[in-house]
Protein backbone atom coordinates (compact mmCIF):
# COMPACT_ATOMS: atom_id res chain seq x y z
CA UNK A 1 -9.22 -9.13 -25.95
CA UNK A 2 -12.46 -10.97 -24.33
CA UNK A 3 -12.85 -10.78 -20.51
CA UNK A 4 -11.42 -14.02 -19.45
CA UNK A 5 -7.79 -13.08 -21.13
CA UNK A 6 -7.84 -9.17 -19.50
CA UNK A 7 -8.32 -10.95 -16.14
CA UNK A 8 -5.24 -12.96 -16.68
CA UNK A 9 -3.49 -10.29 -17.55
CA UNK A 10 -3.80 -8.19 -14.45
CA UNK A 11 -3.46 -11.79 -12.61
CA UNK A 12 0.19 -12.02 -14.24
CA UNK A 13 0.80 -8.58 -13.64
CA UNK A 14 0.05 -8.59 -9.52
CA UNK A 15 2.03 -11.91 -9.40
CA UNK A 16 4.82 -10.25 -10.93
CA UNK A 17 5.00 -7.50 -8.14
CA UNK A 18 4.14 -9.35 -5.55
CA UNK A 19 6.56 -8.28 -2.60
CA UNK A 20 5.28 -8.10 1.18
CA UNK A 21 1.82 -8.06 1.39
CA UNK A 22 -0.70 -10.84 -0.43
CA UNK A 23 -1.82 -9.45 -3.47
CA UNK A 24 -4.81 -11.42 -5.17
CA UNK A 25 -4.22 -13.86 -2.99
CA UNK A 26 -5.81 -17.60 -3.69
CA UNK A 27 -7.97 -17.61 -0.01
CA UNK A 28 -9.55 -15.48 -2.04
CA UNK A 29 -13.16 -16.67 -3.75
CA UNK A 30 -11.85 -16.73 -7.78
CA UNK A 31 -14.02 -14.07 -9.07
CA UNK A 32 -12.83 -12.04 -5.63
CA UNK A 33 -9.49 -12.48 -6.61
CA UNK A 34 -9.53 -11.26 -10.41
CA UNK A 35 -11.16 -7.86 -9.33
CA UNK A 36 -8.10 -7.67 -7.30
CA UNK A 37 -5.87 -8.41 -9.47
CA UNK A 38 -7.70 -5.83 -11.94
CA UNK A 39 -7.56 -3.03 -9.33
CA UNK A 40 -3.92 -3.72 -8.67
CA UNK A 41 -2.96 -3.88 -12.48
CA UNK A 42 -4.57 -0.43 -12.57
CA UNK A 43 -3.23 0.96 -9.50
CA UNK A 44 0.27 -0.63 -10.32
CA UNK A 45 0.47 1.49 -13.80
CA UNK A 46 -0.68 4.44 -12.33
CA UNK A 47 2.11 4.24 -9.95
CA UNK A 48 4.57 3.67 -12.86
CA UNK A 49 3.57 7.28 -14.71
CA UNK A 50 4.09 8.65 -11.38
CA UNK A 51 7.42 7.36 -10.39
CA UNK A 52 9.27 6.14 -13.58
CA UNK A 53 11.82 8.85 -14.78
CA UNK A 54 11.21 7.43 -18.37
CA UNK A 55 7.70 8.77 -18.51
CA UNK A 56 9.25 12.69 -18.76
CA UNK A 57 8.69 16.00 -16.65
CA UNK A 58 6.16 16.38 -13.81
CA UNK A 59 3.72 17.66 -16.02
CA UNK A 60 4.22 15.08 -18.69
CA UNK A 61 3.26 12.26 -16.07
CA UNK A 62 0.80 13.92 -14.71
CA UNK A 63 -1.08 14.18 -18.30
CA UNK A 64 -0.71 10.29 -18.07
CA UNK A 65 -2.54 10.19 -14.94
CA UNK A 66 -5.34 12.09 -16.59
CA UNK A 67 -5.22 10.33 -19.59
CA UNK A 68 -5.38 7.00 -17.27
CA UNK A 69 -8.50 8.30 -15.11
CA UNK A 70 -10.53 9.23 -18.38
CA UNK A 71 -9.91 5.38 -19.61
CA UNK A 72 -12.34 4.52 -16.35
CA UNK A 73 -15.18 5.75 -18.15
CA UNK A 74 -14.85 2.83 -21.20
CA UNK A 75 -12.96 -0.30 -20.72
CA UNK A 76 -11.82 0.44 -24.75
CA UNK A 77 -8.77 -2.10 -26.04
CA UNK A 78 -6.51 -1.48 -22.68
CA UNK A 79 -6.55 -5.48 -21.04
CA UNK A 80 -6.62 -3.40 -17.92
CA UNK A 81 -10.02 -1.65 -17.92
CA UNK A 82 -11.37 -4.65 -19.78
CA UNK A 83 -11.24 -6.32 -16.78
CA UNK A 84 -11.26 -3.25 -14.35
CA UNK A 85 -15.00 -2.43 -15.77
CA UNK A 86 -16.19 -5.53 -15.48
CA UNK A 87 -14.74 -6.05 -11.67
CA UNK A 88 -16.84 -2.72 -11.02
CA UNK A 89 -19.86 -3.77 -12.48
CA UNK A 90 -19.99 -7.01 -10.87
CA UNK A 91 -18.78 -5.45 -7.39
CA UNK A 92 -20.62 -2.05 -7.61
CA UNK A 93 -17.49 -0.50 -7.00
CA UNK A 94 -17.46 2.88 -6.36
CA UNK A 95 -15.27 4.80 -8.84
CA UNK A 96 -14.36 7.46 -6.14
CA UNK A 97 -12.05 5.06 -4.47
CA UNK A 98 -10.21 4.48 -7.58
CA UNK A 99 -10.08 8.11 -7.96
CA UNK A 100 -8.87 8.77 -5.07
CA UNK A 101 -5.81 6.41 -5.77
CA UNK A 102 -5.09 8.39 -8.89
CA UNK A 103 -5.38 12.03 -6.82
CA UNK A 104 -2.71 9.95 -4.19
CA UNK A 105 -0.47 9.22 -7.80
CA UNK A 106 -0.46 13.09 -8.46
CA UNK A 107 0.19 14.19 -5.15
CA UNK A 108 3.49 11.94 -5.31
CA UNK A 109 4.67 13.88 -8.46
CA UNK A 110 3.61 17.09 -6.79
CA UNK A 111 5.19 16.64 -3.33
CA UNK A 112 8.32 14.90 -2.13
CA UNK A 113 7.84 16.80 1.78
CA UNK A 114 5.25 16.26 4.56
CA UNK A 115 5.51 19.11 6.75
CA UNK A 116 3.87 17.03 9.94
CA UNK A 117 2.38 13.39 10.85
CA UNK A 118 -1.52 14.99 9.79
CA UNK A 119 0.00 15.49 6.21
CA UNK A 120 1.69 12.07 5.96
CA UNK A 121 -1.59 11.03 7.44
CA UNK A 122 -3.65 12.68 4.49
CA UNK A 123 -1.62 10.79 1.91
CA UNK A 124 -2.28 8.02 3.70
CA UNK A 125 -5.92 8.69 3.31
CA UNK A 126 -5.64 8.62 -0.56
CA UNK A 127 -3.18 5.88 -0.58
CA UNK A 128 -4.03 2.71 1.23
CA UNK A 129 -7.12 3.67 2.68
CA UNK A 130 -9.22 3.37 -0.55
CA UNK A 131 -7.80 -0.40 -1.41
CA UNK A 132 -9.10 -1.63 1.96
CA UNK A 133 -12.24 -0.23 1.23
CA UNK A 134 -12.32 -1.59 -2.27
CA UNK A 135 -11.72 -5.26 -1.12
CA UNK A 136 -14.74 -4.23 1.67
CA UNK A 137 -16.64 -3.68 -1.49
CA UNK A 138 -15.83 -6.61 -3.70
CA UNK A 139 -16.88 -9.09 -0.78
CA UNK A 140 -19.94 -6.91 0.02
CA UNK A 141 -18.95 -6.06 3.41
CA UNK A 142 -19.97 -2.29 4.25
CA UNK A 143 -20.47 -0.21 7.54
CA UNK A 144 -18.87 2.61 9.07
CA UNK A 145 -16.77 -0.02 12.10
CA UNK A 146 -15.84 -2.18 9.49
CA UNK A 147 -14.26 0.80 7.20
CA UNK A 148 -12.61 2.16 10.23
CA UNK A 149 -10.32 -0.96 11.23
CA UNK A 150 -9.71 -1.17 7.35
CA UNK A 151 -8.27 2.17 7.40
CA UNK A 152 -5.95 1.53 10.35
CA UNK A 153 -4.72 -1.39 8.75
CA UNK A 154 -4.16 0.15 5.30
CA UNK A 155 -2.46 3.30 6.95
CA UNK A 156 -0.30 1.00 9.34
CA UNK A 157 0.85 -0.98 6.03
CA UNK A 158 1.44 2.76 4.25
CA UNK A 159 3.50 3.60 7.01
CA UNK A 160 5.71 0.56 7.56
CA UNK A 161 6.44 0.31 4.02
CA UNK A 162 7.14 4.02 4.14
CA UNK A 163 10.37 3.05 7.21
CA UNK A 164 11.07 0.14 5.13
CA UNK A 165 11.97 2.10 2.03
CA UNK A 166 13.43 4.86 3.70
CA UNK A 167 16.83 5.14 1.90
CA UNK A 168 15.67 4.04 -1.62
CA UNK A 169 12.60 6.32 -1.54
CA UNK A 170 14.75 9.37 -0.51
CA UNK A 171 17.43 8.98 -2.91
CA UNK A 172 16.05 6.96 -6.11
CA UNK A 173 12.53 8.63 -5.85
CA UNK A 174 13.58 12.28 -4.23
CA UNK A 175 10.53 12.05 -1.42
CA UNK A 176 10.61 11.90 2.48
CA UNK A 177 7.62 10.85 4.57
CA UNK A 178 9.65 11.29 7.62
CA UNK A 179 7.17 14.69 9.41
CA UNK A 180 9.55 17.68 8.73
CA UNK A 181 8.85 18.92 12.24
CA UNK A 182 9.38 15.68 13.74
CA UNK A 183 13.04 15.41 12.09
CA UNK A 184 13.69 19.02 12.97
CA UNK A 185 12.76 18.36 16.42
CA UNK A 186 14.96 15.21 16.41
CA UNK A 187 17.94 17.23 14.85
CA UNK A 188 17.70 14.98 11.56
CA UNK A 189 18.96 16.13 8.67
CA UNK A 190 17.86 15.08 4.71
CA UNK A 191 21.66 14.34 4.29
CA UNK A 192 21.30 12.21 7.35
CA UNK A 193 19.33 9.69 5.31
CA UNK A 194 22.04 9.29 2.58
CA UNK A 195 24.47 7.68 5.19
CA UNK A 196 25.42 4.44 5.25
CA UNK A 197 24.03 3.41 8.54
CA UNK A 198 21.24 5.50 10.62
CA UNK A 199 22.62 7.90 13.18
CA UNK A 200 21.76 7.77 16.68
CA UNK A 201 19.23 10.53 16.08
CA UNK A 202 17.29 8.75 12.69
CA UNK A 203 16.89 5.58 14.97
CA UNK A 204 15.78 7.23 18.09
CA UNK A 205 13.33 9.07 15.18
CA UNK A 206 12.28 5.34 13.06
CA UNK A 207 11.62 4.18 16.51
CA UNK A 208 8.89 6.89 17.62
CA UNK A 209 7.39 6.25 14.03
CA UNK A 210 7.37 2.33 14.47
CA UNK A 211 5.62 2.65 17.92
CA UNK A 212 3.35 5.50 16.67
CA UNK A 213 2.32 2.29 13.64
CA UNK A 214 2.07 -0.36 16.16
CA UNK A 215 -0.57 2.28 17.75
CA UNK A 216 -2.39 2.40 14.41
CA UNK A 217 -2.20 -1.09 13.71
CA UNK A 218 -3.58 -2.01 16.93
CA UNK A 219 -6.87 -0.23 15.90
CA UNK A 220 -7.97 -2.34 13.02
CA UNK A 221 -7.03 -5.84 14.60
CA UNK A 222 -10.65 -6.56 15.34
CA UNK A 223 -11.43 -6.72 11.72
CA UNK A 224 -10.20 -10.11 10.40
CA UNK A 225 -12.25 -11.46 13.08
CA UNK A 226 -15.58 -9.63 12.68
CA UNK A 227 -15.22 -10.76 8.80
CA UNK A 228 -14.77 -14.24 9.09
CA UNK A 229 -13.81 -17.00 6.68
CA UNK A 230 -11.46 -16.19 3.70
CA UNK A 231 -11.26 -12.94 3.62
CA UNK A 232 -10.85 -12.66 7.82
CA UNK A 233 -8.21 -14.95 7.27
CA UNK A 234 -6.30 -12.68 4.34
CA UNK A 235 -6.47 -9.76 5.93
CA UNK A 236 -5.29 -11.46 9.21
CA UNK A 237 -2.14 -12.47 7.24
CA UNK A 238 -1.99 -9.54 5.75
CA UNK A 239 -2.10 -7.38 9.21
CA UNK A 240 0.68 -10.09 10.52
CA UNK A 241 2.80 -9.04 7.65
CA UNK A 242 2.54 -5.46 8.23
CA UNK A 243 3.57 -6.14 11.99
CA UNK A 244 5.99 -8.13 10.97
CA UNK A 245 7.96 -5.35 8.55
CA UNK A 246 8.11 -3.59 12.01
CA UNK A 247 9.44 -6.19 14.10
CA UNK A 248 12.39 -6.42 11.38
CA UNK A 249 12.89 -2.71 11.57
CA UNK A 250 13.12 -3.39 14.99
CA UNK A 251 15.40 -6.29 15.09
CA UNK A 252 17.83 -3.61 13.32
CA UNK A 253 18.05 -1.37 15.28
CA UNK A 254 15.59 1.06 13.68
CA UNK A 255 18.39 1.26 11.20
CA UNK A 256 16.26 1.09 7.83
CA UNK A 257 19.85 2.69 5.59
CA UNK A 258 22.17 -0.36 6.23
CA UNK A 259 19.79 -2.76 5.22
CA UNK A 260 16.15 -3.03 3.45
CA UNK A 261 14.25 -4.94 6.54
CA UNK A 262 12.25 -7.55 4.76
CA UNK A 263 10.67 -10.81 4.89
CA UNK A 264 11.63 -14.22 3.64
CA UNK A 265 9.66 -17.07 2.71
CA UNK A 266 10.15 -19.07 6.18
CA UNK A 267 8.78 -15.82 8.03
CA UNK A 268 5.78 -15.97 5.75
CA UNK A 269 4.77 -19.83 6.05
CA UNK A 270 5.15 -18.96 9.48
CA UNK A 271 2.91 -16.12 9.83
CA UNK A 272 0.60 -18.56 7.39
CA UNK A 273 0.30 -20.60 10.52
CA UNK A 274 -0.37 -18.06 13.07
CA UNK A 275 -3.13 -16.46 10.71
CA UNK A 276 -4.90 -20.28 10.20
CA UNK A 277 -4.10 -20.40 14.42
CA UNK A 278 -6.13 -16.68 14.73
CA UNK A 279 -3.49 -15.21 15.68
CA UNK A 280 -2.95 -11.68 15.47
């Protein structure tokens, strides 16, 4: 497969599962956007070894992941790292980012419990983190201020998707980001989150962690304005999103069991218009 075709390949693969947050988006410049879409295509499979029940035991997926990392050495026949090395040669992309998504992959087949807010924190790190700083890196944009913000953002998007999926990530994937010392505190129980509705307790608890995002949030909102153009302008939207999945937690009464808080195409076009307004 030349070049060209493994680009549209991890293009049609990003579309596919797009959900909340742009992914490739087109106000990005063209070649921007394929490197994108070829980090996401490999992020997006990694994530499927880790989580899919079809791909066998722990250990079993875990020899994927390892199987996956060696792969970034050589793009070989997989579309994928066609495109992925040639996004990293054009970029200069450091490879430690991509490993550290991979070491975030294993962690998720190793550990279903964060004990406090520093350990969900430390995922975080692995998680998000590195595909802000990738997309720093494919525009060329570097500096310690500018990697800071990016982390907030990433971590605040890591988190609200976290108390958007609380109920299907406890019970079809077996792992709780809620801090274990936070819900013992709050007198939550793990059978609290297989109710139909949240108790009094789990919303007075998803309402600490929504503020506590806000917080984070808050700290990388200076960023789509100190990058300017396009890619200000994405990652503008892309912030308003992320505030946006708390707002509809909100709006529910920090009840994230009775009802998967997301966003519909109206909310987006009008988010669209407060991103093009600089709105944040």
């Amino acid at each position: 497969m030349d070049t060209r075709a493994a680009y549209q390949h991890c293009l049609a693969l990003a579309q596919q599962h797009y959900e909340n947050f742009p992914v490739a988006s087109r106000l990005l410049r063209q070649d921007r956007r394929l490197a994108v879409a070829a980090i996401y295509a490999f992020a997006r499979q990694a994530d499927d070894y880790a989580d899919e029940p079809q791909h066998g035991p722990a250990e079993r997926r875990l020899a994927l992941l390892d199987a996956w990392e060696a792969k970034l050495g050589a793009p070989g026949e997989d579309p994928v790292f066609i495109a992925l090395h040639d996004a990293c040669q054009r970029f200069s992309i450091p490879r430690g980012l991509l490993t550290d998504l991979l070491n975030a992959f294993r962690q998720d087949v190793r550990m279903s419990r964060y004990p406090d807010f520093g350990a969900v924190l430390g995922y975080c790190r692995l998680s998000a983190n590195p595909v802000g700083r990738l997309v720093l890196a494919i525009h060329g944009r570097q500096g310690a201020q500018l990697e800071a913000m990016s982390d907030s953002i990433c971590t605040g998007l890591q988190l609200a998707n976290f108390w958007q999926d609380l109920r299907s990530d406890a019970s079809a994937r077996g792992r709780i980001y809620l801090p274990q010392d936070e819900m013992a505190r709050s007198g939550v129980a793990e059978a609290d989150l297989a109710a139909p509705v949240a108790s009094p307790a789990l919303r007075q608890l998803m309402r600490a962690q929504v503020e506590r995002t806000r917080g984070i949030f808050a700290q990388g909102q200076g960023l789509p304005g100190q990058l300017g153009g396009l890619l200000g302008l994405e990652i503008r939207l892309t912030l308003l999103g992320g505030q946006a999945i708390l707002d509809a937690i909100e709006s529910q009464g920090f009840d994230s069991l009775r009802a998967r808080p997301k966003l519909g195409k109206a909310r987006w076009l009008g988010l669209l218009a407060r991103a093009l307004a600089g709105g944040a």
